[in-house]
N, C-alpha and C. Protein backbone atom coordinates (compact mmCIF):
# COMPACT_ATOMS: atom_id res chain seq x y z
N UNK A 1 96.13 70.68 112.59
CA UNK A 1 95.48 71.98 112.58
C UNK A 1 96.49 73.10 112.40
N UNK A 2 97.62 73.07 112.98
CA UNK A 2 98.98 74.02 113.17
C UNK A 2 98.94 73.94 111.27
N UNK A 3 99.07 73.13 110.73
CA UNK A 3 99.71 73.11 109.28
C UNK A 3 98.39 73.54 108.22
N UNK A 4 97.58 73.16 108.67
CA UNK A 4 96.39 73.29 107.49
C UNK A 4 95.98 75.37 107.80
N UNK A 5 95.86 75.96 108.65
CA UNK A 5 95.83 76.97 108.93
C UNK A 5 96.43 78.26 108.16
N UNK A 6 97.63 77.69 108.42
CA UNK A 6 98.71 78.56 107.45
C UNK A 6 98.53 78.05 105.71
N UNK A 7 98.33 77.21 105.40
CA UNK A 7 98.02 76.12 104.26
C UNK A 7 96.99 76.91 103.56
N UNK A 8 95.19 76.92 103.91
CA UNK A 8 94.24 77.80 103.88
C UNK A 8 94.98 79.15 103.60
N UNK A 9 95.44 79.97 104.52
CA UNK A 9 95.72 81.13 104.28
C UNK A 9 96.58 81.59 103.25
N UNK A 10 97.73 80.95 102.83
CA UNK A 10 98.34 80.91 101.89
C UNK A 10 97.38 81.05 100.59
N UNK A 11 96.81 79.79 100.25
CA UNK A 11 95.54 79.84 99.05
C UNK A 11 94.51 80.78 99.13
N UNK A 12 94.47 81.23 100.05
CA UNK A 12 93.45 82.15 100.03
C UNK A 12 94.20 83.82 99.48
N UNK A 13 95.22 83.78 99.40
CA UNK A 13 96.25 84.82 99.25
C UNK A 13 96.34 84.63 97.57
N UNK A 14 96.75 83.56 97.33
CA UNK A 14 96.95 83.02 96.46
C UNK A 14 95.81 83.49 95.36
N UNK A 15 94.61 83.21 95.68
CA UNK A 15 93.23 83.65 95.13
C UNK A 15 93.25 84.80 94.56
N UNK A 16 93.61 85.68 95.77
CA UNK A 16 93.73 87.53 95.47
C UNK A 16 94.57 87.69 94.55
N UNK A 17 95.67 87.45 94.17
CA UNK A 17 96.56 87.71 93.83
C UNK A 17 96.37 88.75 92.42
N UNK A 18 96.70 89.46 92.13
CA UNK A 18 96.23 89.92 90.91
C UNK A 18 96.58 89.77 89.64
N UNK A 19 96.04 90.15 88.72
CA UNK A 19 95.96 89.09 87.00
C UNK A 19 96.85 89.20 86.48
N UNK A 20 97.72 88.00 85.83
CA UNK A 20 99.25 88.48 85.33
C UNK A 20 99.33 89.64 84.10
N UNK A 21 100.25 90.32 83.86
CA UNK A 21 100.45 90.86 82.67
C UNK A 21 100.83 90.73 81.35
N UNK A 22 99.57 90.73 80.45
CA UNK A 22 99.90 89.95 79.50
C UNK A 22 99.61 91.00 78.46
N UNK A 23 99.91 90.80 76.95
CA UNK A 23 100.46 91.32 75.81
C UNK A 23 99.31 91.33 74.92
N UNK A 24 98.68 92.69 74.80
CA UNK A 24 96.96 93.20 73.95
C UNK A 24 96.11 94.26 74.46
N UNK A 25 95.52 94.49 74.21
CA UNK A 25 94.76 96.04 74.28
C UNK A 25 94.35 96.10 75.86
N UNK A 26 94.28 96.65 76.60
CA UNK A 26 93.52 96.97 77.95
C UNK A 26 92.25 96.63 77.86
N UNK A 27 91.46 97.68 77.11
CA UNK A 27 90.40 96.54 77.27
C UNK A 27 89.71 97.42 78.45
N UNK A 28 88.70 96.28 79.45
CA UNK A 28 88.01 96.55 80.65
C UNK A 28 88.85 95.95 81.56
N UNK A 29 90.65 95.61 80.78
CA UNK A 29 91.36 95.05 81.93
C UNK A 29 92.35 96.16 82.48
N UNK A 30 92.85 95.79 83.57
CA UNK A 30 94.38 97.15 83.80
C UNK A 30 95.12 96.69 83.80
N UNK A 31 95.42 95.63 82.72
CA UNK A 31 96.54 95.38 82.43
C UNK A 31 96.24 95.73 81.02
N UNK A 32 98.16 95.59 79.98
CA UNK A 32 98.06 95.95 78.42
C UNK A 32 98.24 97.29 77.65
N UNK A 33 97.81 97.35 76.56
CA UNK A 33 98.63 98.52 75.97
C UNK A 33 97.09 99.87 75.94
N UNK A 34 97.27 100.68 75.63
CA UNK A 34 96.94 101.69 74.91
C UNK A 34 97.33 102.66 74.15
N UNK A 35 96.61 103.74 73.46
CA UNK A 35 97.17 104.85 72.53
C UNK A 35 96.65 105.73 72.28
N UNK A 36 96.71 106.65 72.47
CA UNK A 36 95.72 108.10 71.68
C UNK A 36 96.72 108.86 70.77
N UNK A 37 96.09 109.54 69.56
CA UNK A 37 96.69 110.71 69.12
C UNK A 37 96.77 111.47 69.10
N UNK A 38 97.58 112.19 69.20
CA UNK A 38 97.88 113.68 69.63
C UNK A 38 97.74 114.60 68.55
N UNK A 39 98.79 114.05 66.97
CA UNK A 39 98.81 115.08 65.98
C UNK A 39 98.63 113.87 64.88
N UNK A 40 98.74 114.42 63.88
CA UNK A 40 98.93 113.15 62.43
C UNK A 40 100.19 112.17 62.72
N UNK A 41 101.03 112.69 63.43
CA UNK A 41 102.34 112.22 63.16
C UNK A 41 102.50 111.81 65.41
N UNK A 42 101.67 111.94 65.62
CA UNK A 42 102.35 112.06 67.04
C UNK A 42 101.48 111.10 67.97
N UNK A 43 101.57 109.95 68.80
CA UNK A 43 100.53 109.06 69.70
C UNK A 43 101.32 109.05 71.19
N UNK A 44 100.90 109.00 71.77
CA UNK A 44 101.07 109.06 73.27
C UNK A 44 100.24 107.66 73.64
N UNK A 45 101.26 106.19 73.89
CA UNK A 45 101.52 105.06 74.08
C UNK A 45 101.56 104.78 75.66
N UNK A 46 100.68 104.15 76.29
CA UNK A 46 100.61 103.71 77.43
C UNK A 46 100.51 101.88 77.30
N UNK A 47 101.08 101.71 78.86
CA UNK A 47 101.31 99.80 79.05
C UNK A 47 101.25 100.02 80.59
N UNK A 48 100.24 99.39 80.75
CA UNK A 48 100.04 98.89 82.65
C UNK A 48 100.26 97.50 82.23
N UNK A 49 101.24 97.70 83.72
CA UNK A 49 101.35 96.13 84.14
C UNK A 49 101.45 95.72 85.44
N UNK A 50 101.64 94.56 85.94
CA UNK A 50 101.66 94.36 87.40
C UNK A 50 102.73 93.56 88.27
N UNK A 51 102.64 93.19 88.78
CA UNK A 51 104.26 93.03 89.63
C UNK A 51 104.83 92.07 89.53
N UNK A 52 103.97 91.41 88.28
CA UNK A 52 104.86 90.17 88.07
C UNK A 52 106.12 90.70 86.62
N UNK A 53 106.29 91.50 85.95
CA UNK A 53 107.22 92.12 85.41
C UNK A 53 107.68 93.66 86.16
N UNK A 54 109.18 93.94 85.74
CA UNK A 54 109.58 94.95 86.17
C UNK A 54 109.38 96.28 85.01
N UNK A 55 110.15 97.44 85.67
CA UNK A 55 109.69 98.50 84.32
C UNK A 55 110.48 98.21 83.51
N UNK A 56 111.93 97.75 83.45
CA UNK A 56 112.42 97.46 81.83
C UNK A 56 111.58 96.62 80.98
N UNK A 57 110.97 95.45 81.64
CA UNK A 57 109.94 94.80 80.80
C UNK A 57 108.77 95.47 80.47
N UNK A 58 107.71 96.51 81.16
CA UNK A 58 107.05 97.09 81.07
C UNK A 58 107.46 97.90 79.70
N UNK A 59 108.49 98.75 79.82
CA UNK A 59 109.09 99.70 78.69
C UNK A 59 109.24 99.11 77.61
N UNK A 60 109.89 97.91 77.66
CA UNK A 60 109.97 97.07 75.95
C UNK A 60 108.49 96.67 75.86
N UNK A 61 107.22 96.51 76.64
CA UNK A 61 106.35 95.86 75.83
C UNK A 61 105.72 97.41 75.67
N UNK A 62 105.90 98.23 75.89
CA UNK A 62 105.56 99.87 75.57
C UNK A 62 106.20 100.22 73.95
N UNK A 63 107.32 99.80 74.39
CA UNK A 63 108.07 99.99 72.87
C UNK A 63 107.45 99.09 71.84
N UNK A 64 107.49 98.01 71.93
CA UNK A 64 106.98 96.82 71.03
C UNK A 64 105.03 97.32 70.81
N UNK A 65 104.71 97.98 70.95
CA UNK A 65 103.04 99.00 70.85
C UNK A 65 103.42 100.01 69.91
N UNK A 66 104.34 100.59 69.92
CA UNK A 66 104.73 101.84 69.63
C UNK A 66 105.67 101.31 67.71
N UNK A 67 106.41 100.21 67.84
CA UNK A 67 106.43 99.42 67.17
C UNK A 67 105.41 99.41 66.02
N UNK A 68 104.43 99.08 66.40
CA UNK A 68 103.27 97.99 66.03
C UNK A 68 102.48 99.23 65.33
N UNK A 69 102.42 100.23 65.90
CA UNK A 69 101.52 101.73 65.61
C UNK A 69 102.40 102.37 65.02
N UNK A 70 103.54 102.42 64.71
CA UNK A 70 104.35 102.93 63.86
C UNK A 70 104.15 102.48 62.10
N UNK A 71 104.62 100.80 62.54
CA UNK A 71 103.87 99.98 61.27
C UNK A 71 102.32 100.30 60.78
N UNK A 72 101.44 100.06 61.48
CA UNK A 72 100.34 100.09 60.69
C UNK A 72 100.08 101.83 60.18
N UNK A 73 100.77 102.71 60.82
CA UNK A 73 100.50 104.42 60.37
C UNK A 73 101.41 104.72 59.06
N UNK A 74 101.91 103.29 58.35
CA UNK A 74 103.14 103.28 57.14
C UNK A 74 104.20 103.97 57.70
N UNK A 75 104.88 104.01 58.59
CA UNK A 75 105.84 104.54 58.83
C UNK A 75 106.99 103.64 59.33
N UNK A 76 108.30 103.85 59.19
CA UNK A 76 109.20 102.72 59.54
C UNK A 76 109.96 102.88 60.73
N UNK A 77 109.96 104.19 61.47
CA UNK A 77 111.06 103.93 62.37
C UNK A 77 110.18 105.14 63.43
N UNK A 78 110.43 105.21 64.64
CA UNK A 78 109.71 106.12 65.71
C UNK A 78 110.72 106.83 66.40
N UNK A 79 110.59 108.05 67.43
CA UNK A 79 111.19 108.76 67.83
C UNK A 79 110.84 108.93 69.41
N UNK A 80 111.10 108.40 70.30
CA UNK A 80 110.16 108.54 71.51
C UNK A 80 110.88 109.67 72.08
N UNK A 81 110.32 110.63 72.12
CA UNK A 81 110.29 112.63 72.72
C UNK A 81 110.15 112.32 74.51
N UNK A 82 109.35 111.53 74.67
CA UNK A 82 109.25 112.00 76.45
C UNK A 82 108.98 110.38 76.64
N UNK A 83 109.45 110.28 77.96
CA UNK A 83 109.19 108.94 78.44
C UNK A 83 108.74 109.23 80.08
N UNK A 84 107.54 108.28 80.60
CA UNK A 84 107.24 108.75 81.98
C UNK A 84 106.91 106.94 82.60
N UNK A 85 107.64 106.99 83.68
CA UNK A 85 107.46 105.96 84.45
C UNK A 85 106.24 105.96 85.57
N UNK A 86 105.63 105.56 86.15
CA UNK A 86 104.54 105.86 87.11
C UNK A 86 103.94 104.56 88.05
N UNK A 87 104.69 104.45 89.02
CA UNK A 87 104.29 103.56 90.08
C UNK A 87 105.58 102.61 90.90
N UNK A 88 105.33 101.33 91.12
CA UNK A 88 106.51 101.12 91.84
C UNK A 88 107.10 99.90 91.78
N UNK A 89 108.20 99.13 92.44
CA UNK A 89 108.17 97.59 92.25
C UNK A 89 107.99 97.07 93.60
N UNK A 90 107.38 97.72 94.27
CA UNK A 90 106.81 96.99 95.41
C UNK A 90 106.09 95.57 95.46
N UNK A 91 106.43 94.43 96.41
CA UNK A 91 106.14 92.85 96.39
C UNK A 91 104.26 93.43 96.88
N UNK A 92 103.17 93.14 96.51
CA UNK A 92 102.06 93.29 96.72
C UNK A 92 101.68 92.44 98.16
N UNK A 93 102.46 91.29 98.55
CA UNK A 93 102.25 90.41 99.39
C UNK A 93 103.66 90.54 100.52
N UNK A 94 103.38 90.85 101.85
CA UNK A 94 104.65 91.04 102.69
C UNK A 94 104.34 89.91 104.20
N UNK A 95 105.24 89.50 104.18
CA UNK A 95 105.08 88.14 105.36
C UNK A 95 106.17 88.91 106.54
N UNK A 96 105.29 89.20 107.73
CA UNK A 96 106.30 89.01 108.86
C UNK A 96 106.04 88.53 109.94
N UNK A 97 107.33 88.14 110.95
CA UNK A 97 106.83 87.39 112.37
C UNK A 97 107.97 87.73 113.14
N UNK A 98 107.29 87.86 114.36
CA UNK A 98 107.77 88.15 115.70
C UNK A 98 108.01 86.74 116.77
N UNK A 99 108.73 86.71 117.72
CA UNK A 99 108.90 85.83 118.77
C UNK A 99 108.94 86.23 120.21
N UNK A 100 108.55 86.11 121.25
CA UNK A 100 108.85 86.75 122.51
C UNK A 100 108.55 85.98 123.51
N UNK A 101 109.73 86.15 124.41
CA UNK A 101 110.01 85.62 125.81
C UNK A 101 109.56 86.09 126.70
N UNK A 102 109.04 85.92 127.63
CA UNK A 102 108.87 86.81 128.86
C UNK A 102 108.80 85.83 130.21
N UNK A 103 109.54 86.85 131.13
CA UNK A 103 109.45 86.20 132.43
C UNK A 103 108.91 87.00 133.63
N UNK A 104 108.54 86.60 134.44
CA UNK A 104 107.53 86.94 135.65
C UNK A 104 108.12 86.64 136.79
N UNK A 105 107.57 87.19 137.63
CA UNK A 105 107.79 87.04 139.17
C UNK A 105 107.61 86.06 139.58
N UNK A 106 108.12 84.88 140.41
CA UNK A 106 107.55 83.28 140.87
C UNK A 106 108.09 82.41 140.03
N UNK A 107 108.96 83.10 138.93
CA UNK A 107 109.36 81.57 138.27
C UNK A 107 108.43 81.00 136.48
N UNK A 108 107.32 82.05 137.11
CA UNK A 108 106.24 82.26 135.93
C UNK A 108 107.07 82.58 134.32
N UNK A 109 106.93 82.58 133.24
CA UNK A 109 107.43 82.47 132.09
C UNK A 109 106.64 82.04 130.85
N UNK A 110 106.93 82.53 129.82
CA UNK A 110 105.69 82.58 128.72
C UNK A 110 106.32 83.23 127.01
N UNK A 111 105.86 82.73 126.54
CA UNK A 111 106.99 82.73 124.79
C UNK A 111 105.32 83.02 124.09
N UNK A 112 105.66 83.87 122.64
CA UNK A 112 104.55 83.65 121.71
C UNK A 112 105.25 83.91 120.44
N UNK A 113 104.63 83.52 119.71
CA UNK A 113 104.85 83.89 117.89
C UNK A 113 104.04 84.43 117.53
N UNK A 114 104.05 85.33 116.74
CA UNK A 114 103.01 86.21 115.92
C UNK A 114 103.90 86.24 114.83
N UNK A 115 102.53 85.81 113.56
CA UNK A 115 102.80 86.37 112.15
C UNK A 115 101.85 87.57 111.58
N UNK A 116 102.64 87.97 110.83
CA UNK A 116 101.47 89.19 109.87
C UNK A 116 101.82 88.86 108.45
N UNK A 117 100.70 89.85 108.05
CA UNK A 117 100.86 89.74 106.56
C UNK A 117 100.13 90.87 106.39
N UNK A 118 100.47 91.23 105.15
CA UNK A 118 100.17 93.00 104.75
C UNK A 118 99.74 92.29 103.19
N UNK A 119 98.65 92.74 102.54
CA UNK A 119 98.24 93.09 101.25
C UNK A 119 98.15 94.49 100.47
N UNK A 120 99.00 94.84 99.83
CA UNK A 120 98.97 96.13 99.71
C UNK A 120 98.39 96.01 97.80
N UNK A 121 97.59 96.37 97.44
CA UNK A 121 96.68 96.38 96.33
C UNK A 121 97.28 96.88 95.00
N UNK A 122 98.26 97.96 95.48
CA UNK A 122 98.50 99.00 94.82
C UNK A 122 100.38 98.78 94.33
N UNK A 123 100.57 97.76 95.22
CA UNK A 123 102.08 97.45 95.10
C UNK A 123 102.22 96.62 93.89
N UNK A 124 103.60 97.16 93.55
CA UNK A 124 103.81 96.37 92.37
C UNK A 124 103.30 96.83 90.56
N UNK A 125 102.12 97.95 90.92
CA UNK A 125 101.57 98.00 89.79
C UNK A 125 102.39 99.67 88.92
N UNK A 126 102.76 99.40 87.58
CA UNK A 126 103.29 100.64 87.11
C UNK A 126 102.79 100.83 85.85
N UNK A 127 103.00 101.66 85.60
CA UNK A 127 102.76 102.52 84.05
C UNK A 127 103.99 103.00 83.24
N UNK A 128 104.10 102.55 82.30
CA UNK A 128 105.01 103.54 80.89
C UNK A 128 104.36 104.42 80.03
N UNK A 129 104.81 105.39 80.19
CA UNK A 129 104.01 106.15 78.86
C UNK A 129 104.97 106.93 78.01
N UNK A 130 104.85 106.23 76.46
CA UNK A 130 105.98 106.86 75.19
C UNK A 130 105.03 107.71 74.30
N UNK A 131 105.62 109.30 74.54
CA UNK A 131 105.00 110.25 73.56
C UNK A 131 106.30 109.73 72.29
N UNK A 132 105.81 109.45 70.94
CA UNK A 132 106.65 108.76 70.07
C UNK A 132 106.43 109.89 68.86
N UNK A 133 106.82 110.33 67.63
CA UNK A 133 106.85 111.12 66.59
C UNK A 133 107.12 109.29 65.42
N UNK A 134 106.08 109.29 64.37
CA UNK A 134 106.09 107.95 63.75
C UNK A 134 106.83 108.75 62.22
N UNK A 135 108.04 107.91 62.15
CA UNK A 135 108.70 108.56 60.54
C UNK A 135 108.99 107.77 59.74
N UNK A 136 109.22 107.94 58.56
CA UNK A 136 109.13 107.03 57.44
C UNK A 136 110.79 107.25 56.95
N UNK A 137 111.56 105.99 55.98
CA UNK A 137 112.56 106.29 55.49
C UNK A 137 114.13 106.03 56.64
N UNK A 138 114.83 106.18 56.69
CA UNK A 138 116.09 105.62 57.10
C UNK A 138 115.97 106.05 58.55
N UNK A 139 116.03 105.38 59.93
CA UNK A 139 116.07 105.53 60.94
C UNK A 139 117.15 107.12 61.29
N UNK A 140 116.89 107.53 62.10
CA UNK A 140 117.78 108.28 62.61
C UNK A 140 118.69 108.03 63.65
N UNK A 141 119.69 109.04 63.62
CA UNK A 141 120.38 108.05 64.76
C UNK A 141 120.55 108.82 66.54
N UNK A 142 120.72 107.78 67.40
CA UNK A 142 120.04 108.70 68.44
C UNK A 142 119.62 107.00 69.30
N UNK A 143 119.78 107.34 70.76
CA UNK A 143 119.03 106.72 71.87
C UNK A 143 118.12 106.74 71.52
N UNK A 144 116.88 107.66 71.07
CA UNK A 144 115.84 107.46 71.18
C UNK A 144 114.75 107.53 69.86
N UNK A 145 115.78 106.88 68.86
CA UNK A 145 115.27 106.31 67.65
C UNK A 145 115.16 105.14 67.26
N UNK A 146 113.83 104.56 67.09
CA UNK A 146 114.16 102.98 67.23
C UNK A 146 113.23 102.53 65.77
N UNK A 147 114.10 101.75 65.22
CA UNK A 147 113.54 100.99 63.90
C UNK A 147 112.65 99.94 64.34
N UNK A 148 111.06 100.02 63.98
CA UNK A 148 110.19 99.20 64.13
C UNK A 148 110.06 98.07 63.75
N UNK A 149 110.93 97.90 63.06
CA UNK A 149 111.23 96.22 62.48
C UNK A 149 111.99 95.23 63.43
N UNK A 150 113.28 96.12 64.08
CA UNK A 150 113.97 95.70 65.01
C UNK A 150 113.48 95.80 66.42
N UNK A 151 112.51 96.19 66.36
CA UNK A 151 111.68 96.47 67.57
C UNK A 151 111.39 95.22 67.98
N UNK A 152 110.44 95.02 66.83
CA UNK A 152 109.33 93.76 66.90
C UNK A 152 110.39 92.45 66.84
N UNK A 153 110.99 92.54 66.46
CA UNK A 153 112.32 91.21 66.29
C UNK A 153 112.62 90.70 67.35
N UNK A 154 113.13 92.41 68.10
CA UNK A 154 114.02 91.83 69.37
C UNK A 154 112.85 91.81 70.68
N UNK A 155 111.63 92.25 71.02
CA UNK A 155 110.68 92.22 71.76
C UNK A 155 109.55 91.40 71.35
N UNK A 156 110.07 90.19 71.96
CA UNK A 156 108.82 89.08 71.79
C UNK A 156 108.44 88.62 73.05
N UNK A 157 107.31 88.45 73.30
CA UNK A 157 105.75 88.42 74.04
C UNK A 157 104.82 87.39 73.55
């Protein structure tokens, strides 16, 4: 009973857990990419993901969107103008336990264990968002000019 208890609870944790982050449109999911446009030349690129990647991974599969919408708008190389991070790398699942002794008057004496566990819903989950300018013709040069060919090359998903 001691082993199956903790066993149960585990899987039942396990259950909750929330949906990995994977690589395609959002959707009715919160995970994945999105995009709106701003001007002819200008999209503002979003990627939720969840705590099973960090934000550098989050950011390349942001970039690798931005990539992808660069290409299909005929354009060859992008310019990302603003970059915004939004949320955290918090573990969604936190395990702790206590131990305690105690002694009494008469000789009396008494020990317990307590575990906890915290679900926090919201941990773990972040956002990238690349306001990008899409341009055609010889990359520019610059941190924050990236050739969409080499994008897609070096960011695979």
């Amino acid at each position: 009973m001691r082993i199956l208890l903790p066993l149960a609870l585990m899987l039942s944790l396990a259950a909750c857990a929330s949906a990995p982050t994977v690589y395609g449109p959002s959707g009715d999911s919160d995970r994945g990419f999105s995009e709106q446009q701003i001007e002819s030349d200008r999209f503002r690129v979003h990627f939720d993901a969840g705590s099973d990647v960090d934000f550098t991974e989050a950011e390349d599969l942001a970039l690798r969107r931005a990539a992808e919408l660069t290409l299909e708008q005929g354009g060859d190389w992008f310019l990302v103008v603003a970059r915004l991070r939004d949320g955290n790398d918090r573990n969604p699942v936190r395990l702790g336990g206590s131990v305690s002794q105690t002694v009494g008057n008469r000789g009396y004496s008494g020990s317990s264990v307590g575990l906890g566990i915290r679900i926090d819903q919201s941990a773990g989950e972040k956002r990238v968002t690349l306001e990008i300018l899409v341009r055609s013709g010889e990359p520019a040069d610059g941190p924050d000019a990236y050739d969409a060919r080499d994008v897609l090359a070096r960011v695979v998903y």
